[in-house]
PDB file of N, CA and C in Angstrom:
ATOM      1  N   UNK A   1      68.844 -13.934 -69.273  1.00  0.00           N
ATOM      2  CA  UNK A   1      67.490 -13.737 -69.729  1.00  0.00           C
ATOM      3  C   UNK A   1      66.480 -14.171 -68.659  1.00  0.00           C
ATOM      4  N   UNK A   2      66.827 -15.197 -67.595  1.00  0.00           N
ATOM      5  CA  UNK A   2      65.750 -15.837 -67.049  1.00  0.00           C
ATOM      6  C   UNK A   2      65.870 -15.052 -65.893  1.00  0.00           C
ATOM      7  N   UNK A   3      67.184 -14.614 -65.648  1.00  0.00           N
ATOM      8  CA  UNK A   3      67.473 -13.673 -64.425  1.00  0.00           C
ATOM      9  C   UNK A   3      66.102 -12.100 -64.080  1.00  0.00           C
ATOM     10  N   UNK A   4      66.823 -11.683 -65.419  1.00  0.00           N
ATOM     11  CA  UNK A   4      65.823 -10.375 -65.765  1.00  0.00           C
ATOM     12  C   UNK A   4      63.875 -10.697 -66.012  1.00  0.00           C
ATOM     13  N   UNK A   5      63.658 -12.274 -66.518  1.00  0.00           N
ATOM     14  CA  UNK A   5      61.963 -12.725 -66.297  1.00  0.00           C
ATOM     15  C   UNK A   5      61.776 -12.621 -64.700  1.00  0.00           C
ATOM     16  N   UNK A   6      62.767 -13.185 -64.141  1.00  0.00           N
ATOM     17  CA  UNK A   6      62.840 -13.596 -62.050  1.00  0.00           C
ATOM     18  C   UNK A   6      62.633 -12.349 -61.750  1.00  0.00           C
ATOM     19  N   UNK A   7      63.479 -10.944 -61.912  1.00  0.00           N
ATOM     20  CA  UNK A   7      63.276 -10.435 -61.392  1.00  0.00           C
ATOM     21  C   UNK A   7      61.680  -9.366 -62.147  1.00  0.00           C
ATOM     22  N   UNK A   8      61.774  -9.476 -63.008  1.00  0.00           N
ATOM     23  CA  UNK A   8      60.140  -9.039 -63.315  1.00  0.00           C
ATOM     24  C   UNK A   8      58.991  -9.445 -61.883  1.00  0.00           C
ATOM     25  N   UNK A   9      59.001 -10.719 -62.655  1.00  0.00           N
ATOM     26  CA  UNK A   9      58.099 -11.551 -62.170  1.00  0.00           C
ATOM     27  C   UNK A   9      57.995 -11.024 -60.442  1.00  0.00           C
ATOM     28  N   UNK A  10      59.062 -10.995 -59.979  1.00  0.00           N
ATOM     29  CA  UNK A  10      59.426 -10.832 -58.570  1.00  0.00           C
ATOM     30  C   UNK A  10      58.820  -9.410 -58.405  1.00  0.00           C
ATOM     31  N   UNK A  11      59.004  -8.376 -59.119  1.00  0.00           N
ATOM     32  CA  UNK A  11      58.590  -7.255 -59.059  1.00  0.00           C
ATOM     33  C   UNK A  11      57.197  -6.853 -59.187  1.00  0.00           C
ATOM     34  N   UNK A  12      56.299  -7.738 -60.015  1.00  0.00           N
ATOM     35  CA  UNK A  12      54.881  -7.966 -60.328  1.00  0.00           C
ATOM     36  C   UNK A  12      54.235  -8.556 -59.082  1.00  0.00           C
ATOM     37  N   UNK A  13      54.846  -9.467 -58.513  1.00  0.00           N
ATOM     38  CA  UNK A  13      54.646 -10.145 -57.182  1.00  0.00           C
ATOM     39  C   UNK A  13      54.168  -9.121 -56.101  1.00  0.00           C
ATOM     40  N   UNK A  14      55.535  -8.402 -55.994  1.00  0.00           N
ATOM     41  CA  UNK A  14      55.767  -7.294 -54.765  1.00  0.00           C
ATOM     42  C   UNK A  14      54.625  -6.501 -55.293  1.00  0.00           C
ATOM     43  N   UNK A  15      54.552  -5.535 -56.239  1.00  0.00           N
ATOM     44  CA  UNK A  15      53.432  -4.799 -56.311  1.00  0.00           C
ATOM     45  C   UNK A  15      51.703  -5.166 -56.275  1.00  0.00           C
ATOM     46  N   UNK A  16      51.675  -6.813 -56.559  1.00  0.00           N
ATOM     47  CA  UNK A  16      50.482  -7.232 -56.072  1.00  0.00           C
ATOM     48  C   UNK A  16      50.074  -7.331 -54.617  1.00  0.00           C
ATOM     49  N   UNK A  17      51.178  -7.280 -54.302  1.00  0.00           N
ATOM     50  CA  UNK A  17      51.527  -7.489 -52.381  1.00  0.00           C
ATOM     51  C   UNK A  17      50.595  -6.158 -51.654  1.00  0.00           C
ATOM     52  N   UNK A  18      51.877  -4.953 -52.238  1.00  0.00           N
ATOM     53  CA  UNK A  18      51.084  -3.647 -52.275  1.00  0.00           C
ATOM     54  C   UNK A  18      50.073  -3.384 -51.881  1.00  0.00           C
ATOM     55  N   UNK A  19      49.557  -3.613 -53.323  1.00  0.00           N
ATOM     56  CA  UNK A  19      47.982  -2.986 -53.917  1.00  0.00           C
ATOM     57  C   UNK A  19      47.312  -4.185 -52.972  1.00  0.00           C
ATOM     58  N   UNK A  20      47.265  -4.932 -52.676  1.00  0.00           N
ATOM     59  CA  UNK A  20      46.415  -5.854 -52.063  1.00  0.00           C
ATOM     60  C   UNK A  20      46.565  -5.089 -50.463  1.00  0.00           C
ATOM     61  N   UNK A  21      47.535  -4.732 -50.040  1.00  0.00           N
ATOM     62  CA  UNK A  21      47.628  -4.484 -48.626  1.00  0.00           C
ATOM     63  C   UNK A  21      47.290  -3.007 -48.469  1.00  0.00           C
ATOM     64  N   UNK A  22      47.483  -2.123 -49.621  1.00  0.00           N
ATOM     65  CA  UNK A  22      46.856  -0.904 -49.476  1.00  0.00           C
ATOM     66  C   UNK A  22      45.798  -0.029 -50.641  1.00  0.00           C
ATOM     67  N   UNK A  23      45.979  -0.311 -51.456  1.00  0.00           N
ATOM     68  CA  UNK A  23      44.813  -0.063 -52.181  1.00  0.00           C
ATOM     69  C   UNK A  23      43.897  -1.264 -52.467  1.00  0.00           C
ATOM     70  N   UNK A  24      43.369  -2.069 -52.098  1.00  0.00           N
ATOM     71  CA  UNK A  24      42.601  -2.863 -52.387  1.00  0.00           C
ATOM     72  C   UNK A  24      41.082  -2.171 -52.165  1.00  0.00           C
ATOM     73  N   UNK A  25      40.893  -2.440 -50.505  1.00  0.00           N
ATOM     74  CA  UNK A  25      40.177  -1.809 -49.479  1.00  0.00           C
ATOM     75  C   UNK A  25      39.478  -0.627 -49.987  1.00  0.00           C
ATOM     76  N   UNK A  26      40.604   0.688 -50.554  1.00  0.00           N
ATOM     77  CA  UNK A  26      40.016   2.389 -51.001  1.00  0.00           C
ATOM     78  C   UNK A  26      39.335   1.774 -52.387  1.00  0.00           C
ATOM     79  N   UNK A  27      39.853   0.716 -52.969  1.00  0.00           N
ATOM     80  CA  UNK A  27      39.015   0.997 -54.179  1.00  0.00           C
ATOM     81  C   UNK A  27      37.659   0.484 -54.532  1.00  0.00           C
ATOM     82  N   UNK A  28      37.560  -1.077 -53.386  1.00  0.00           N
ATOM     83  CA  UNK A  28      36.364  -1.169 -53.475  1.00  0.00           C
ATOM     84  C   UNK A  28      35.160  -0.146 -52.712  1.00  0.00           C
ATOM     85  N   UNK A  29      35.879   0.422 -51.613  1.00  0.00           N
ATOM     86  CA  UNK A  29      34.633   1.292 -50.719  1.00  0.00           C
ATOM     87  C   UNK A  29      34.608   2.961 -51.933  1.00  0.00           C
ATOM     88  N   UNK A  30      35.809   3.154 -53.267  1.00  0.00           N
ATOM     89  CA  UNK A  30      35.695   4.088 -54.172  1.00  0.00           C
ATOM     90  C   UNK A  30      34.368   3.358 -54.911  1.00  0.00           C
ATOM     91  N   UNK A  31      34.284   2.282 -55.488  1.00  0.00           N
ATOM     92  CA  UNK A  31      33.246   1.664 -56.429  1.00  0.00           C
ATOM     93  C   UNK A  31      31.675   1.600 -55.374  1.00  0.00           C
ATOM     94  N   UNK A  32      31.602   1.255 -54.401  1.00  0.00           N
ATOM     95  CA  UNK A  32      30.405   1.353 -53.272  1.00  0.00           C
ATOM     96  C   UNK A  32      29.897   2.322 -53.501  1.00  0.00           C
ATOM     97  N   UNK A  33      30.799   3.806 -53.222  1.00  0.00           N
ATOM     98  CA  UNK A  33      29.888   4.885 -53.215  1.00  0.00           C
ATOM     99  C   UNK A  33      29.823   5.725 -54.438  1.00  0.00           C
ATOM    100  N   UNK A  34      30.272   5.418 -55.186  1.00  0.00           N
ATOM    101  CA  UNK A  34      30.125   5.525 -56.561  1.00  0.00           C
ATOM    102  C   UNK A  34      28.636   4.612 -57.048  1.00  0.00           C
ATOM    103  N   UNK A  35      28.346   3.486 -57.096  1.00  0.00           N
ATOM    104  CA  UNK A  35      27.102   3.043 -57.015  1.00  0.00           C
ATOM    105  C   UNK A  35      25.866   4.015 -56.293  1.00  0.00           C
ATOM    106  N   UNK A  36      26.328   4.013 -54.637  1.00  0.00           N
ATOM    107  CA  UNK A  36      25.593   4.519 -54.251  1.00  0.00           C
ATOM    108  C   UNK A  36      25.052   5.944 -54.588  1.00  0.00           C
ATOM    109  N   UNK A  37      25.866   6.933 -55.160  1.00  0.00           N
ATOM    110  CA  UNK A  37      25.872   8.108 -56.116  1.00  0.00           C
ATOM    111  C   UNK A  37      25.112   8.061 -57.148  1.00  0.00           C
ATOM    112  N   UNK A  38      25.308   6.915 -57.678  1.00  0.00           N
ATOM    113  CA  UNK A  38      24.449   6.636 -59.180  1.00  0.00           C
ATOM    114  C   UNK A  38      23.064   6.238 -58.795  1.00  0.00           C
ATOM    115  N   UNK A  39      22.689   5.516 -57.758  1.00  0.00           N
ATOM    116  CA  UNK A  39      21.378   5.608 -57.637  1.00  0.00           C
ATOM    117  C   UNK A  39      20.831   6.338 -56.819  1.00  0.00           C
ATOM    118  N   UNK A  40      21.372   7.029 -56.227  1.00  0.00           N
ATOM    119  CA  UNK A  40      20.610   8.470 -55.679  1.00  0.00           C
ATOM    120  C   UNK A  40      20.297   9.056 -56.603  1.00  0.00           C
ATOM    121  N   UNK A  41      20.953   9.407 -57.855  1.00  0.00           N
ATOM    122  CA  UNK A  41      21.385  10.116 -58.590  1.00  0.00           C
ATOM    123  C   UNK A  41      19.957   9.503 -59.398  1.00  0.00           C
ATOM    124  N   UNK A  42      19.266   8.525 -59.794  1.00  0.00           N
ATOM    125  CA  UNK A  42      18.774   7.638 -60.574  1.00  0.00           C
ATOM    126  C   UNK A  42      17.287   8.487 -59.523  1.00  0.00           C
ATOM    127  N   UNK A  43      17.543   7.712 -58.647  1.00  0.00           N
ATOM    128  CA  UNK A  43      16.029   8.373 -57.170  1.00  0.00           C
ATOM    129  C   UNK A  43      15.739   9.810 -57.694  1.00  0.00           C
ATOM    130  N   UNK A  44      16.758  10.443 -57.511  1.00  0.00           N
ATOM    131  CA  UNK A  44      16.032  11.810 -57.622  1.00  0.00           C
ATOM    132  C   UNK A  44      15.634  12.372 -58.955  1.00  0.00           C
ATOM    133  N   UNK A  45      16.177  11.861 -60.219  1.00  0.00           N
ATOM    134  CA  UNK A  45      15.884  12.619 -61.644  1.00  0.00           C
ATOM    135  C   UNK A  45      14.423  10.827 -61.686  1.00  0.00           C
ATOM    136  N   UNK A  46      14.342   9.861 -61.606  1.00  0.00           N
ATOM    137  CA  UNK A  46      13.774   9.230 -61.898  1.00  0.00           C
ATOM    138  C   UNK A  46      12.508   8.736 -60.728  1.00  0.00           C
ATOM    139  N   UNK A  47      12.525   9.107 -59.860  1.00  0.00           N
ATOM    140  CA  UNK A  47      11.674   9.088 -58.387  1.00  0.00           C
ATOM    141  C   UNK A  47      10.328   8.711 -58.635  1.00  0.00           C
ATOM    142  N   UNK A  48       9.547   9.391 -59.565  1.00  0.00           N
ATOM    143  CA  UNK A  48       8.752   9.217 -60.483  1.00  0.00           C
ATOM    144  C   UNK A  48       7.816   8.078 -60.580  1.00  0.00           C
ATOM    145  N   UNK A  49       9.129   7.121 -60.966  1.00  0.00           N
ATOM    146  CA  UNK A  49       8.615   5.932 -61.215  1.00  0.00           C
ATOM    147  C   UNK A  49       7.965   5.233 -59.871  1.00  0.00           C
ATOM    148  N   UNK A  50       8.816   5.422 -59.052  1.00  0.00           N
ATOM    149  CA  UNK A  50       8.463   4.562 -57.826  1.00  0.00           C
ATOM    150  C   UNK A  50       7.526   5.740 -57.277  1.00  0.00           C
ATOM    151  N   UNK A  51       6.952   6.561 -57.930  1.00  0.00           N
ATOM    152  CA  UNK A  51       6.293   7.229 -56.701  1.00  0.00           C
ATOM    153  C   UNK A  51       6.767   8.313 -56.185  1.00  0.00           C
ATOM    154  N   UNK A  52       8.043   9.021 -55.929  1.00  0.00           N
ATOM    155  CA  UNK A  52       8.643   9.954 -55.120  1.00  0.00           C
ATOM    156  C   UNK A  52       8.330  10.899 -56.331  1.00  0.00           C
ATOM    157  N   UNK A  53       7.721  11.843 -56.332  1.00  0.00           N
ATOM    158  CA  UNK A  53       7.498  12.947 -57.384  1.00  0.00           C
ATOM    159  C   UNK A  53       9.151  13.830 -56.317  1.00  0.00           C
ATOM    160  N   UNK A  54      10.228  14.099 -57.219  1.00  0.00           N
ATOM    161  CA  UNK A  54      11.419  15.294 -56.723  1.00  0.00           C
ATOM    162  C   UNK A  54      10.867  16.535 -58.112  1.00  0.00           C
ATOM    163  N   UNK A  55      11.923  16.026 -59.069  1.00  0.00           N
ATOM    164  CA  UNK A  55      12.159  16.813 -59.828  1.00  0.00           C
ATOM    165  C   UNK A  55      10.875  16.864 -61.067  1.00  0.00           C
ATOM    166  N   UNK A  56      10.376  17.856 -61.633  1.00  0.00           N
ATOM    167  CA  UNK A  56       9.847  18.018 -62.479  1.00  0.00           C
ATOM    168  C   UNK A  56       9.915  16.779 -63.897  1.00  0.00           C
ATOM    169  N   UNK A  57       8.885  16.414 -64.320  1.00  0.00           N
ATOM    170  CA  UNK A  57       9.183  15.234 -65.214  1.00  0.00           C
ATOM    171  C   UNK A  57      10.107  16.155 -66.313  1.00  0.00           C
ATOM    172  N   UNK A  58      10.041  17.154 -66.742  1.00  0.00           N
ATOM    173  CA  UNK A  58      10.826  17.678 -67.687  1.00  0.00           C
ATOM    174  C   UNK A  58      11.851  17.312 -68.401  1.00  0.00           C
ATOM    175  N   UNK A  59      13.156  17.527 -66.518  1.00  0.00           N
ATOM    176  CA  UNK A  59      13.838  17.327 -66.821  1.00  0.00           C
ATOM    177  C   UNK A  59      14.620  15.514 -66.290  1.00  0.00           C
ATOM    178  N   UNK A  60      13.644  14.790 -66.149  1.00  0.00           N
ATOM    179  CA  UNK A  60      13.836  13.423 -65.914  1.00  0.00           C
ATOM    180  C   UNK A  60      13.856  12.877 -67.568  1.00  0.00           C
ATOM    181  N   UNK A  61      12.704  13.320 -68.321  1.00  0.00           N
ATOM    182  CA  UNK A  61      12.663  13.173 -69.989  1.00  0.00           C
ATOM    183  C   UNK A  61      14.201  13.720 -70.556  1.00  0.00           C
ATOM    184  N   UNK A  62      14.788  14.774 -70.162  1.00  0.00           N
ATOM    185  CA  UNK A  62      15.849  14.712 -70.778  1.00  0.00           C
ATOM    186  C   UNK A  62      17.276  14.211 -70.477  1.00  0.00           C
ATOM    187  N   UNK A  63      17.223  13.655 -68.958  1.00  0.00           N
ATOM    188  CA  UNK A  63      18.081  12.558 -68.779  1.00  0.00           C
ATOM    189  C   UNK A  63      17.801  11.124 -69.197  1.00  0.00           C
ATOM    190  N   UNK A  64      16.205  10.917 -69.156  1.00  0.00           N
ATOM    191  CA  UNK A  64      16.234   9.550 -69.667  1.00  0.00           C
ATOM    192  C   UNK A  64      16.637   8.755 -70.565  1.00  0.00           C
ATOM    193  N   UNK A  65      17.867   8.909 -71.361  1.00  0.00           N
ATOM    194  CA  UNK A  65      18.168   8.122 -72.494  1.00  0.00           C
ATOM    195  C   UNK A  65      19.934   7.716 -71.806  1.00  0.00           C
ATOM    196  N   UNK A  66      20.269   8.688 -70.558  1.00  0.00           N
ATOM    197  CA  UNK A  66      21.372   8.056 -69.958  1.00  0.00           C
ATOM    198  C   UNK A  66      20.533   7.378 -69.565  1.00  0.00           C
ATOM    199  N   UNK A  67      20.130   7.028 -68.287  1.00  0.00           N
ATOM    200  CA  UNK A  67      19.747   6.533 -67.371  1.00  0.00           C
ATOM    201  C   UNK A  67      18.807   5.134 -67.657  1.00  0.00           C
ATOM    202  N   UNK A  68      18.498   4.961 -68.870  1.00  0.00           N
ATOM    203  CA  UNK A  68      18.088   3.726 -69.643  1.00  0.00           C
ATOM    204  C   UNK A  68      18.239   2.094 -68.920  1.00  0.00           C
ATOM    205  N   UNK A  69      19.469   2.084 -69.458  1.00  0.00           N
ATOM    206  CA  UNK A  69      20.354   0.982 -69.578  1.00  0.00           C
ATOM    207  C   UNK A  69      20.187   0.520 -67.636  1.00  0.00           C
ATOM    208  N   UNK A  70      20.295   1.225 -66.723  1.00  0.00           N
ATOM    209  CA  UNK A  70      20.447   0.990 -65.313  1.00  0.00           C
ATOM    210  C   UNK A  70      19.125   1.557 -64.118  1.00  0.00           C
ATOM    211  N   UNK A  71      17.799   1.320 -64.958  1.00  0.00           N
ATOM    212  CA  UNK A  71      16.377   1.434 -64.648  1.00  0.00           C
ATOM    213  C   UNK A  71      16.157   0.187 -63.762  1.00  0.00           C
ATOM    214  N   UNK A  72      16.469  -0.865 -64.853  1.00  0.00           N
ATOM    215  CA  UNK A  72      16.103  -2.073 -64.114  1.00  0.00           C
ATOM    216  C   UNK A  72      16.736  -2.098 -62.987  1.00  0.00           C
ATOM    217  N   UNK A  73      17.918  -2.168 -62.620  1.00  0.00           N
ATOM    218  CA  UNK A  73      18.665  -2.816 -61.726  1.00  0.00           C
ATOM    219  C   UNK A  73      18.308  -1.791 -60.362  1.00  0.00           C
ATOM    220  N   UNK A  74      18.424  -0.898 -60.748  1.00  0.00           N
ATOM    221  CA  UNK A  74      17.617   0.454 -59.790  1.00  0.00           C
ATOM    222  C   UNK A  74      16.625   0.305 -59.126  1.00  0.00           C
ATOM    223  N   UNK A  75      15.167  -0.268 -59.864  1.00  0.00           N
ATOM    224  CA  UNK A  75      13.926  -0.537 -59.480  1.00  0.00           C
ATOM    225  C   UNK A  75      14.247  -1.831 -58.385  1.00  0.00           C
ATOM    226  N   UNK A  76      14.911  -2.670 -59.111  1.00  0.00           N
ATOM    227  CA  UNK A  76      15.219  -3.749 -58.189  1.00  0.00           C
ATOM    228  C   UNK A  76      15.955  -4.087 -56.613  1.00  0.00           C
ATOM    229  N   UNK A  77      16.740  -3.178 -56.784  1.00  0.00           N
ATOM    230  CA  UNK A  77      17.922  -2.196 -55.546  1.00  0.00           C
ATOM    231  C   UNK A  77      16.828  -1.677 -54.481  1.00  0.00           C
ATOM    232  N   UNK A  78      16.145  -0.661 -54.901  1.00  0.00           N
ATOM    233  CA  UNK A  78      14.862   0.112 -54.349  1.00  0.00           C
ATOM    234  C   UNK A  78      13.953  -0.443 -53.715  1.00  0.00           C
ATOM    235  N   UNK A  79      13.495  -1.430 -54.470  1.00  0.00           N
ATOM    236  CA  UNK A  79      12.366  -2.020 -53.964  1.00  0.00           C
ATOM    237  C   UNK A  79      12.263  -3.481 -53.083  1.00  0.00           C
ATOM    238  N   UNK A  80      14.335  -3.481 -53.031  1.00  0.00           N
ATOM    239  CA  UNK A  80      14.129  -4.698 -53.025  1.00  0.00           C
ATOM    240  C   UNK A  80      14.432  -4.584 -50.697  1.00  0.00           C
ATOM    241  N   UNK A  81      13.374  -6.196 -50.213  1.00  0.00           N
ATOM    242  CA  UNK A  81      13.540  -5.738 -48.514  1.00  0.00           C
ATOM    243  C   UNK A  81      14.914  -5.924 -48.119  1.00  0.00           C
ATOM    244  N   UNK A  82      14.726  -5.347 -47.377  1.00  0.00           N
ATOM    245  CA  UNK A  82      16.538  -4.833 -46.009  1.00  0.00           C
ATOM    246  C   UNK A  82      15.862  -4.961 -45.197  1.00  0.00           C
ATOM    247  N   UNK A  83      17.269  -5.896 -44.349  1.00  0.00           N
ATOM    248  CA  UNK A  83      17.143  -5.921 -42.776  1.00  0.00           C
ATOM    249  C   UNK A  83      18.537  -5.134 -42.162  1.00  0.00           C
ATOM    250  N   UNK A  84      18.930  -5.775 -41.011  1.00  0.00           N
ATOM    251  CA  UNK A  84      20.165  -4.788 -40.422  1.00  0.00           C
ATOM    252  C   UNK A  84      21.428  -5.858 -41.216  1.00  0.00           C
ATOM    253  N   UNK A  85      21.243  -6.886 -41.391  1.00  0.00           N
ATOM    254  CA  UNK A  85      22.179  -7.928 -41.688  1.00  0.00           C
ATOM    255  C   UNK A  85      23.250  -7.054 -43.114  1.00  0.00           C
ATOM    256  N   UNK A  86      22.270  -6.427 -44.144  1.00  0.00           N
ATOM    257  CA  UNK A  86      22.655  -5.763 -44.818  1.00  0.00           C
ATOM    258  C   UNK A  86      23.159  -4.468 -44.654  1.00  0.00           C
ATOM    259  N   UNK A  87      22.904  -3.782 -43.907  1.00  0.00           N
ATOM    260  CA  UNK A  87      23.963  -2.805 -43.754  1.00  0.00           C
ATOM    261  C   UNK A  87      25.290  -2.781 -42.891  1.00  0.00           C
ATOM    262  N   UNK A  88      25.094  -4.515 -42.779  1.00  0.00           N
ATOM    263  CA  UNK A  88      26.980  -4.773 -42.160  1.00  0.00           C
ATOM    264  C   UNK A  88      27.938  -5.257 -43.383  1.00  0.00           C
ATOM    265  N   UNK A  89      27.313  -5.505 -44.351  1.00  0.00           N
ATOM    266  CA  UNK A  89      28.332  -5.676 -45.653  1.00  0.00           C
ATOM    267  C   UNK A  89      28.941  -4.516 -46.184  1.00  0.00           C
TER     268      UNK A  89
END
């Protein structure tokens, strides 16, 4: 019984090994530009707010009930200052 937990365990090990040595890396730079998607995505139907007239308010009114919930954090992202220090992270 403790044989077959060892070798689990051992096997859970190795695949953390893995994923740490090769998918770690793709999935955080997958979640980065996935963010970065979402607030482009936010800029151009919501632009508005800050000023950038893109798209017709129309159809910004009929996305606005997604786009709710992740206004704030957006405005804050946007507006908030950059130097070069930040685009080495």
């Amino acid at each position: 019984m403790t044989e077959k937990k060892r070798k689990g365990s051992l096997w859970e090990t190795a695949k953390s090994i893995l994923y740490g040595m090769a998918g770690h890396d793709m999935a955080r730079f997958a979640l980065k530009t996935r963010g970065s998607m979402e607030h482009l995505f936010i800029l151009i139907t919501m632009g508005d707010l800050l000023g950038v007239p893109i798209l017709p308010p129309y159809y910004s009114l009929r996305l606005l009930p997604y786009v709710v919930p992740q206004i704030s954090t957006w405005k804050r992202r946007m507006l908030r200052e950059r130097d070069l220090t930040d685009a080495l992270a």
